[in-house]
Protein backbone atom coordinates (compact mmCIF):
# COMPACT_ATOMS: atom_id res chain seq x y z
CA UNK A 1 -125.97 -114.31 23.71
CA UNK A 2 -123.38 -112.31 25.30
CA UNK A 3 -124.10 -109.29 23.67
CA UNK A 4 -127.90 -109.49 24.65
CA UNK A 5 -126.75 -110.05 28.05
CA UNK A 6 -124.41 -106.84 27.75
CA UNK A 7 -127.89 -104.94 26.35
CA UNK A 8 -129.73 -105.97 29.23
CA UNK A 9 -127.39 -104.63 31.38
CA UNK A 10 -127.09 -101.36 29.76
CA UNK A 11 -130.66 -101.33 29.45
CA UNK A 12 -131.38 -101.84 33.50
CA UNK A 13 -133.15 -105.20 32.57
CA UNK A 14 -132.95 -108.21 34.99
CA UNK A 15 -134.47 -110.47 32.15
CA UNK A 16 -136.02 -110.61 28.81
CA UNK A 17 -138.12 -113.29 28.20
CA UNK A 18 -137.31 -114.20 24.15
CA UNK A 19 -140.65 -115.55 22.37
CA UNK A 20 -139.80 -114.97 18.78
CA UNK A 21 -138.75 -117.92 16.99
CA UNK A 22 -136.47 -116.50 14.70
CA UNK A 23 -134.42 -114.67 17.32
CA UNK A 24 -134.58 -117.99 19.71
CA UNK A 25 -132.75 -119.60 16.70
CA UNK A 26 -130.74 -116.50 16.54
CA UNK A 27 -129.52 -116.90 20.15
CA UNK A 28 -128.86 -120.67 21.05
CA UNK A 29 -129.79 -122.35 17.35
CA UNK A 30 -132.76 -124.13 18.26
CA UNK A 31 -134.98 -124.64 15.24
CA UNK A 32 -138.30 -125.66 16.43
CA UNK A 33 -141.67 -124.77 16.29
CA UNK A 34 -142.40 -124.33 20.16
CA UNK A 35 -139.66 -122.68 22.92
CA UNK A 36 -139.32 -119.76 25.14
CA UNK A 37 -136.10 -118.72 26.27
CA UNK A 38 -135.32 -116.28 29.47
CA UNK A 39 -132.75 -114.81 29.40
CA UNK A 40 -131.14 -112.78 32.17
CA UNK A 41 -127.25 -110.74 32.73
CA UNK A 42 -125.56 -114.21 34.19
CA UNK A 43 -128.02 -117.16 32.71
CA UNK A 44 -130.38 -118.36 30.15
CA UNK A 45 -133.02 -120.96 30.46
CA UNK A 46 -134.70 -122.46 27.33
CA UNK A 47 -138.21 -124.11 27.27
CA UNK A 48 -139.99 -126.44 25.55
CA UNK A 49 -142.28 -129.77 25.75
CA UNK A 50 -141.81 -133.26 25.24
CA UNK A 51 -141.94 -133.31 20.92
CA UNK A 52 -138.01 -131.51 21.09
CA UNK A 53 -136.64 -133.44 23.86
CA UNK A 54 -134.05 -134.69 21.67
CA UNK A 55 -134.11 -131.92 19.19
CA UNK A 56 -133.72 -129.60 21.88
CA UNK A 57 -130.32 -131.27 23.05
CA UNK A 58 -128.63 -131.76 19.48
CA UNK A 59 -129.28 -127.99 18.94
CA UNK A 60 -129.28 -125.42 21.60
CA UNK A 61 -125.97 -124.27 22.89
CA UNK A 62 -125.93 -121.43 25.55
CA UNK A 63 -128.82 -121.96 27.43
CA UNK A 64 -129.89 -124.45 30.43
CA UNK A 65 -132.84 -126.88 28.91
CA UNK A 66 -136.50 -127.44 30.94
CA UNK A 67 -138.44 -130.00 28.62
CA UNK A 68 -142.12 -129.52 30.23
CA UNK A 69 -144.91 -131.32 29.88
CA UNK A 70 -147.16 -128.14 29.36
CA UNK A 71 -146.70 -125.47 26.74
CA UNK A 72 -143.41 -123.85 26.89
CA UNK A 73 -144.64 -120.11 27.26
CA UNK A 74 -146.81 -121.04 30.52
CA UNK A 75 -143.82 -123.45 31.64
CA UNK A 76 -141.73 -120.39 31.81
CA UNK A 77 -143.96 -118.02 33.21
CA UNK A 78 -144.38 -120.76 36.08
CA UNK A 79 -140.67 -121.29 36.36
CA UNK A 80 -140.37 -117.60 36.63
CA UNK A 81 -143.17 -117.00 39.19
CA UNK A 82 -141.73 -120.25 41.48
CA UNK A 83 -139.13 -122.30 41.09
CA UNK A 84 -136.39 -119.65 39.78
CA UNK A 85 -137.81 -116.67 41.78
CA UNK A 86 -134.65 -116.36 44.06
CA UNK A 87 -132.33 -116.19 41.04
CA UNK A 88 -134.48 -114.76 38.01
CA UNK A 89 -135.58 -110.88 37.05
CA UNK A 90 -137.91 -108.92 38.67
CA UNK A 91 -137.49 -105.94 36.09
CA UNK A 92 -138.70 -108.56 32.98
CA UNK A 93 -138.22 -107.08 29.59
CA UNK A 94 -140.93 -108.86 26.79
CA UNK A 95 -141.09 -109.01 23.19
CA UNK A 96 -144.25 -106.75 23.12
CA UNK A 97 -144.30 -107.60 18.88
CA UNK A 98 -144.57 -111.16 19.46
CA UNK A 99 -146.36 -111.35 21.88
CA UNK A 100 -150.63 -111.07 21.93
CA UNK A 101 -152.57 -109.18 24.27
CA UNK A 102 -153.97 -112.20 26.04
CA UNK A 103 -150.37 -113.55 26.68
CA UNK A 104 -149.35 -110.61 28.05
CA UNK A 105 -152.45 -110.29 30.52
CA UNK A 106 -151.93 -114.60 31.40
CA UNK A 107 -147.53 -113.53 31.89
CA UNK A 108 -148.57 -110.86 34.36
CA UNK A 109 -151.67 -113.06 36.22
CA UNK A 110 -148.75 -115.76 36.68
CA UNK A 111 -146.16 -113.32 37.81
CA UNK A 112 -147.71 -111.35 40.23
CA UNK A 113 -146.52 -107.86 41.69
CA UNK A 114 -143.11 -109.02 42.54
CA UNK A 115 -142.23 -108.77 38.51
CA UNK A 116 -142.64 -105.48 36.76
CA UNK A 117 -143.15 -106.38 33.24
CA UNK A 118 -142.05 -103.72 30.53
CA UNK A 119 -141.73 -104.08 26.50
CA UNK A 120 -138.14 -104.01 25.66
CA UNK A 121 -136.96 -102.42 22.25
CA UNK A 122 -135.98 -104.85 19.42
CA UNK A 123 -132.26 -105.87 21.27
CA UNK A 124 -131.89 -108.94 19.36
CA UNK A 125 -133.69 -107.92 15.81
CA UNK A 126 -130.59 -104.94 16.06
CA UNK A 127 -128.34 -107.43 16.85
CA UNK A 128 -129.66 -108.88 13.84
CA UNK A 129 -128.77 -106.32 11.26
CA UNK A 130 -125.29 -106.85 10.87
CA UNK A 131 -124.13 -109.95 9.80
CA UNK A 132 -120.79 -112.09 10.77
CA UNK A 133 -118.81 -113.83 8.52
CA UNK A 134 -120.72 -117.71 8.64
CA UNK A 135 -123.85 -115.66 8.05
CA UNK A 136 -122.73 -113.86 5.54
CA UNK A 137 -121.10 -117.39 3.88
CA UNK A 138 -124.68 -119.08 4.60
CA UNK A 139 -126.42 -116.20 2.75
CA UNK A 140 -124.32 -116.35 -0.18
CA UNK A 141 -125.07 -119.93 -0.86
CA UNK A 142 -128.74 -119.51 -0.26
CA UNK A 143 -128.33 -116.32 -2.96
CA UNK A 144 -126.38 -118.44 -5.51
CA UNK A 145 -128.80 -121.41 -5.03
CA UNK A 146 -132.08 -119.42 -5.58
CA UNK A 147 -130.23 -117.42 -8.56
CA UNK A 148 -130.06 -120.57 -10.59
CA UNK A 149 -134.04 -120.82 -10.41
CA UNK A 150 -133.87 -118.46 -12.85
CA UNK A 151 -132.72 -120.18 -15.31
CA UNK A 152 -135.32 -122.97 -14.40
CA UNK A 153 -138.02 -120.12 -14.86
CA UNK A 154 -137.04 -118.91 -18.05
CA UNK A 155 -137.17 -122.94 -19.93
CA UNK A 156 -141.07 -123.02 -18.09
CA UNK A 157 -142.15 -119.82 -19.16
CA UNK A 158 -144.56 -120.08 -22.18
CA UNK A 159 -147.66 -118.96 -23.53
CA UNK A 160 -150.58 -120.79 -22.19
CA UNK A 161 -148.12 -122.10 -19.71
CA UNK A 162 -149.47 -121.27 -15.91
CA UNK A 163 -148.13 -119.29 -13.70
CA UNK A 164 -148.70 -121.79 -11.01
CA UNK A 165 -146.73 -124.26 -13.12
CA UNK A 166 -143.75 -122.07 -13.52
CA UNK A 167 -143.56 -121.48 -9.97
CA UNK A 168 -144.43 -125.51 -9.59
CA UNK A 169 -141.26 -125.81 -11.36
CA UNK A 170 -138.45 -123.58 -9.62
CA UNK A 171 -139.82 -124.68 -6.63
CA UNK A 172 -139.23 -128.40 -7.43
CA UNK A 173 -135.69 -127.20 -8.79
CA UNK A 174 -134.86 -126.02 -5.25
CA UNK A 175 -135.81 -128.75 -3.38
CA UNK A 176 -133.57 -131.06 -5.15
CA UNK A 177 -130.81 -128.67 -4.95
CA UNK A 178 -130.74 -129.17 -0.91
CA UNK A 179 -133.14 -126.07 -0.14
CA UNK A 180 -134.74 -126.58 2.97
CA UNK A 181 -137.81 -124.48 1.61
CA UNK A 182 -138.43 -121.47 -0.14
CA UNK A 183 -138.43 -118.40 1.44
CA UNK A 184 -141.96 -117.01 0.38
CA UNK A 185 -144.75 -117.63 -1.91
CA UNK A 186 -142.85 -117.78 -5.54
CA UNK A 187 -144.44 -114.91 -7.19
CA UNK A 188 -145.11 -115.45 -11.07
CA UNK A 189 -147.04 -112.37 -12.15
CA UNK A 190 -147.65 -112.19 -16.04
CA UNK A 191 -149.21 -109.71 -18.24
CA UNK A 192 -151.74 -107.31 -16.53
CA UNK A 193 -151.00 -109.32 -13.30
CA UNK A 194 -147.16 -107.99 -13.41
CA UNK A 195 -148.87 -105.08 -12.24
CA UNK A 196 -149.42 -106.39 -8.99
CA UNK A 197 -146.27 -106.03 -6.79
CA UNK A 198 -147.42 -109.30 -4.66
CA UNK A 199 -148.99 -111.26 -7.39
CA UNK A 200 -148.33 -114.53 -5.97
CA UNK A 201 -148.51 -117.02 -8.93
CA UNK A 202 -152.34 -118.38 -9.77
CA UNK A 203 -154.04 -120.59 -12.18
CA UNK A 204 -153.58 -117.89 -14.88
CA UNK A 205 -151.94 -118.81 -17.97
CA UNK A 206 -149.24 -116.70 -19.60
CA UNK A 207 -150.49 -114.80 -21.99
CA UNK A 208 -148.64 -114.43 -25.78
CA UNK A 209 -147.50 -111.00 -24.44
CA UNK A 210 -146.45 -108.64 -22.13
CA UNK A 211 -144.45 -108.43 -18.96
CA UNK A 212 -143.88 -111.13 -16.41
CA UNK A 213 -142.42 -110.67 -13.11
CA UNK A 214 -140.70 -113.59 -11.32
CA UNK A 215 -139.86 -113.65 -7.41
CA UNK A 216 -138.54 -115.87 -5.87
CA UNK A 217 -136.16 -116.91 -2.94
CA UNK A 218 -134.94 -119.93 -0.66
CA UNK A 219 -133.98 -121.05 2.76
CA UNK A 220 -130.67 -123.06 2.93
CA UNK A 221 -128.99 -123.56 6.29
CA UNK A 222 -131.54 -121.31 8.03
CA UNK A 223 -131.10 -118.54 5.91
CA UNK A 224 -133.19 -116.72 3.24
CA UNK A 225 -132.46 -115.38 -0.73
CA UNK A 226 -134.71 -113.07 -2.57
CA UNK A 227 -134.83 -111.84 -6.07
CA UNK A 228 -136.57 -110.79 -9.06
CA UNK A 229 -136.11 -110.67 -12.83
CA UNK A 230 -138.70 -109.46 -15.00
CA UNK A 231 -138.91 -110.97 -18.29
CA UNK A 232 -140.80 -110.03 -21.80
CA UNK A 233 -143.30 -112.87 -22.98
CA UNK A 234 -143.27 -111.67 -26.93
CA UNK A 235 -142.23 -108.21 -28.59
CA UNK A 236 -141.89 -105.41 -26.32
CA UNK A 237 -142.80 -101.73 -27.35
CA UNK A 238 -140.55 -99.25 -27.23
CA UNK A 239 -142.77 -97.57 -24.44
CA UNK A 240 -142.15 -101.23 -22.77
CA UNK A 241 -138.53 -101.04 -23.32
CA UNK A 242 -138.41 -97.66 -21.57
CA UNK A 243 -140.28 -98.80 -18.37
CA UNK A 244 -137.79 -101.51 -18.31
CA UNK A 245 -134.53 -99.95 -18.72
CA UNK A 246 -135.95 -96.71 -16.13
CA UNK A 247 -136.46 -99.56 -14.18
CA UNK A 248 -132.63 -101.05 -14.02
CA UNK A 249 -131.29 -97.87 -14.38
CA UNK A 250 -132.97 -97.01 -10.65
CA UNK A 251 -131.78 -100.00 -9.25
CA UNK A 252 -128.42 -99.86 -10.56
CA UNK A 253 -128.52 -96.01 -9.27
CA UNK A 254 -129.66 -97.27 -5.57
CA UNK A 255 -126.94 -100.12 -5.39
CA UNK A 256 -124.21 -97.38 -6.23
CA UNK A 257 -125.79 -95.47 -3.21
CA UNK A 258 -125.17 -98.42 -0.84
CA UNK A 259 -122.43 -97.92 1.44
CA UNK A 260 -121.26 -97.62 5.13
CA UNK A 261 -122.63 -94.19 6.77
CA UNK A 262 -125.44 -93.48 4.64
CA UNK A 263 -128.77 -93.25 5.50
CA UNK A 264 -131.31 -96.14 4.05
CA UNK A 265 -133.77 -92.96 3.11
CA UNK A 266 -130.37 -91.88 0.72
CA UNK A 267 -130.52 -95.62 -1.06
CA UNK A 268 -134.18 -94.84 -1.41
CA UNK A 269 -133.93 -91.49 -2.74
CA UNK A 270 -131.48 -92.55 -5.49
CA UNK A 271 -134.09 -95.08 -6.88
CA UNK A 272 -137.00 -92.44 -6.97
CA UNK A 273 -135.00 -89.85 -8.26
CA UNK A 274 -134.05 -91.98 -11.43
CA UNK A 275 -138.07 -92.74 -11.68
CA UNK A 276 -139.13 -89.50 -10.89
CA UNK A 277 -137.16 -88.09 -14.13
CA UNK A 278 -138.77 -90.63 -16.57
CA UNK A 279 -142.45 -89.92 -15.20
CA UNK A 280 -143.03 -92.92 -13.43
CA UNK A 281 -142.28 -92.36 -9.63
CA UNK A 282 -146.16 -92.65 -8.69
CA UNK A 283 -145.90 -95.91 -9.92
CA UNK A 284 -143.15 -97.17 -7.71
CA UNK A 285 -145.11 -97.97 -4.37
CA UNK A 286 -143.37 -99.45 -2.08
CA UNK A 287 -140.01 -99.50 -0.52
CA UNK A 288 -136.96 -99.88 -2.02
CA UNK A 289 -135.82 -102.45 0.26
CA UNK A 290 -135.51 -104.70 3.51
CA UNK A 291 -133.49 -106.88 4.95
CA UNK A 292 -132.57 -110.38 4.70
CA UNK A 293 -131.54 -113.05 6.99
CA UNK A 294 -133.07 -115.91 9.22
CA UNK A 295 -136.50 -113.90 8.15
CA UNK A 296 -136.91 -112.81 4.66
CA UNK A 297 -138.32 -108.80 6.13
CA UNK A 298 -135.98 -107.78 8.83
CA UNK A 299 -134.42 -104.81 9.68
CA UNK A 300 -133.59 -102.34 8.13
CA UNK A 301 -136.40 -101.49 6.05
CA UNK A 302 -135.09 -99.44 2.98
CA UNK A 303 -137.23 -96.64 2.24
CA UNK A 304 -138.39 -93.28 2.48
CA UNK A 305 -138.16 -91.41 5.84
CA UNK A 306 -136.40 -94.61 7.98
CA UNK A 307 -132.84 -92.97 9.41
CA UNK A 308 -130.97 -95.99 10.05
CA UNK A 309 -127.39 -95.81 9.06
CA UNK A 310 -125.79 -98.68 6.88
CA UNK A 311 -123.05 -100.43 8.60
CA UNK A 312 -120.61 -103.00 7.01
CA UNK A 313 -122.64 -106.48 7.48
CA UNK A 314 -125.82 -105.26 6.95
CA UNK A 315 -127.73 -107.41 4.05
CA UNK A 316 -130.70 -105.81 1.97
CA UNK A 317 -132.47 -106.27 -0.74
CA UNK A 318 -132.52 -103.14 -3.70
CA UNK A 319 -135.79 -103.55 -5.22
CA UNK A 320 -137.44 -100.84 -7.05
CA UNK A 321 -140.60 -101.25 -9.35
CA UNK A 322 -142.77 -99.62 -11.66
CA UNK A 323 -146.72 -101.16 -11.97
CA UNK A 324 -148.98 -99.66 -14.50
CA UNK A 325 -152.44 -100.40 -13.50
CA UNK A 326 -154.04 -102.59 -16.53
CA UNK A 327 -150.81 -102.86 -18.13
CA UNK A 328 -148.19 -104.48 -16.50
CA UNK A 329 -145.25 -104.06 -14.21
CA UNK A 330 -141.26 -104.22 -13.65
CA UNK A 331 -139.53 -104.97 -10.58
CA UNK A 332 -135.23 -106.14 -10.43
CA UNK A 333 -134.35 -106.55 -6.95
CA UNK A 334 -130.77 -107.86 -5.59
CA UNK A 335 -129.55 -109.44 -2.14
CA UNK A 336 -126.16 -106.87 -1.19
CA UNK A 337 -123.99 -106.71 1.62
CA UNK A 338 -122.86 -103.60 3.16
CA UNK A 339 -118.75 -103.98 2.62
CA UNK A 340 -116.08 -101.43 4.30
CA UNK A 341 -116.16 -99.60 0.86
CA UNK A 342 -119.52 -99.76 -0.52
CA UNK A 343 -121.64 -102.96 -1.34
CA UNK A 344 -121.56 -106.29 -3.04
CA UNK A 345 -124.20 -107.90 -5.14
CA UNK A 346 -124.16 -111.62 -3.35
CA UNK A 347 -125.78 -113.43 -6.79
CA UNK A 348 -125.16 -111.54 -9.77
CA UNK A 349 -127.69 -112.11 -12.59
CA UNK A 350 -127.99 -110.27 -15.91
CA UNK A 351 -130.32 -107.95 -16.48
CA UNK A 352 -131.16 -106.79 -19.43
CA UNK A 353 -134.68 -107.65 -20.68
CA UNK A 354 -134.95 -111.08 -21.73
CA UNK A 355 -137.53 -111.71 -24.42
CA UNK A 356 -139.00 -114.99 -24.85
């Protein structure tokens, strides 16, 4: 919070009113579903109705509470436009990417011309980026608890078996290892499917060969794992073999490019050169990374063109891939932290290709 506070100042703001979730959570450690926080230089006011009277007290620290009995985003605009006018911004930063068009037009009805109302750059989602040490501690467990769904994955992973059974399965494996949810839709994509970069698990039984691509990641204490394995239902081809091993030899390539003062476009080139060598760069299409944190995407995104500059605390994913259209596809991704020297793998898993 003081560091925001230090941004606005720097940035000329007299307030930013805070409507992301995530980054309300970020700021005072409120985990709710409804609450707008405003947050000027010297204060900051949090919002919400009735529902997280209590909720709101046992978590937010930092911040002055207003329970309402409206909706906390026109509760706030009011408070703004009345009660706190003498005391509150008339420069108002907003987070224009969370907020709609038709909020933004009600804000500025409620306001009036005494409040000039201006998007503000992402303060807190840089703030974000790097790390401190109990994030860093609560993203290690939530790595080393998702990397043991692996293991569940490869006992349900059988011919005829489903993919949305497999997934059924890891899931239920987190929950009773204290996650509080899983990150995303587990993706279980086998055979021709493991072509599909988001093939979130379906009905589709596992076939008696081919590729299948397992993603999968958790939320414990408020923060997110994610990780993939790719595993061999059968007897691979040596053509299969290949695509695997280019594969890990482009991730293991960007990981070794990970460290403080290069460029994320640098990580990304090291992956694409590896693929573009064996013949299979057009197949790789997406990014190489993100990353991770009280959202599963954050900042920075890992990939060609992006300039940001790796700093020690930074957490990513490395995730190349390779999809052959009507064939199949290969994707090993890692969660790493930026260190001083160059990067640590938070949940190291084998991975050579595991046939079953």
């Amino acid at each position: 919070m003081q560091r925001l506070q230090s941004a606005l100042r720097e940035k000329r703001l007299d307030g930013l009113l805070v409507t992301s979730l995530p980054n309300i959570h970020y700021l005072c450690g409120f985990t709710g579903s409804a609450a707008v926080l405003v947050v000027s230089p010297e204060s900051c006011y949090f919002f919400t109705d009735g529902r997280y009277t209590q909720q709101a007290h046992e978590e937010v620290h930092g911040a002055r509470i207003k329970v309402a009995r409206k909706a906390a985003f026109q509760a706030a605009g009011e408070w703004l436009a009345t009660a706190g006018q003498k005391r509150t911004p008339k420069k108002l930063g907003v987070e224009g990417e969370h907020l709609s068009l038709a909020e933004g037009a009600r804000l500025r009805k409620v306001l009036g011309p005494a409040f000039r109302v201006q998007q503000a750059s992402a303060l807190i989602e840089r703030q974000r980026m790097v790390k401190d040490r109990e994030e860093i501690a609560r993203l290690r467990q939530a790595a080393l608890l998702g990397a043991r769904l692996f293991d569940t994955a490869l006992k349900a992973i059988r011919p005829g078996v489903s993919e949305a059974e497999v997934a059924a399965e890891m899931e239920y494996a987190a929950r009773r290892a204290g996650a509080e949810a899983m990150a995303f839709e587990t993706i279980i994509a086998a055979g021709e499917r493991s072509a599909l970069p988001h093939g979130r698990a379906s009905t589709a039984a596992i076939p008696a060969r081919g590729f299948v691509v397992c993603d999968f990641g958790v939320i414990l204490a408020g923060y997110c794992s994610d990780m993939t394995r790719t595993v061999y239902v059968g007897h691979p081809s040596a053509d299969e073999r290949d695509t695997y091993e280019a594969v890990r030899v482009a991730q293991q390539a960007a990981i070794e490019a990970v460290r403080p003062g290069r460029s994320v476009d640098a990580v990304d080139r090291a992956a694409r050169n590896v693929l573009k060598k064996k013949g299979l760069a057009r197949y790789f299409t997406h990014s190489t990374g993100h990353g991770v944190g009280l959202e599963i995407h954050e900042a920075p995104r890992v990939a060609s063109g992006q300039n940001e500059i790796l700093q020690p605390g930074m957490v990513i994913t490395i995730e190349p891939g390779v999809y052959l259209p009507g064939r199949g596809g290969v994707r090993i991704e890692d969660l790493v932290i930026v260190t001083e020297q160059g990067c640590e793998v938070l949940a190291p898993v084998r991975k050579e290709l595991r046939t079953i």
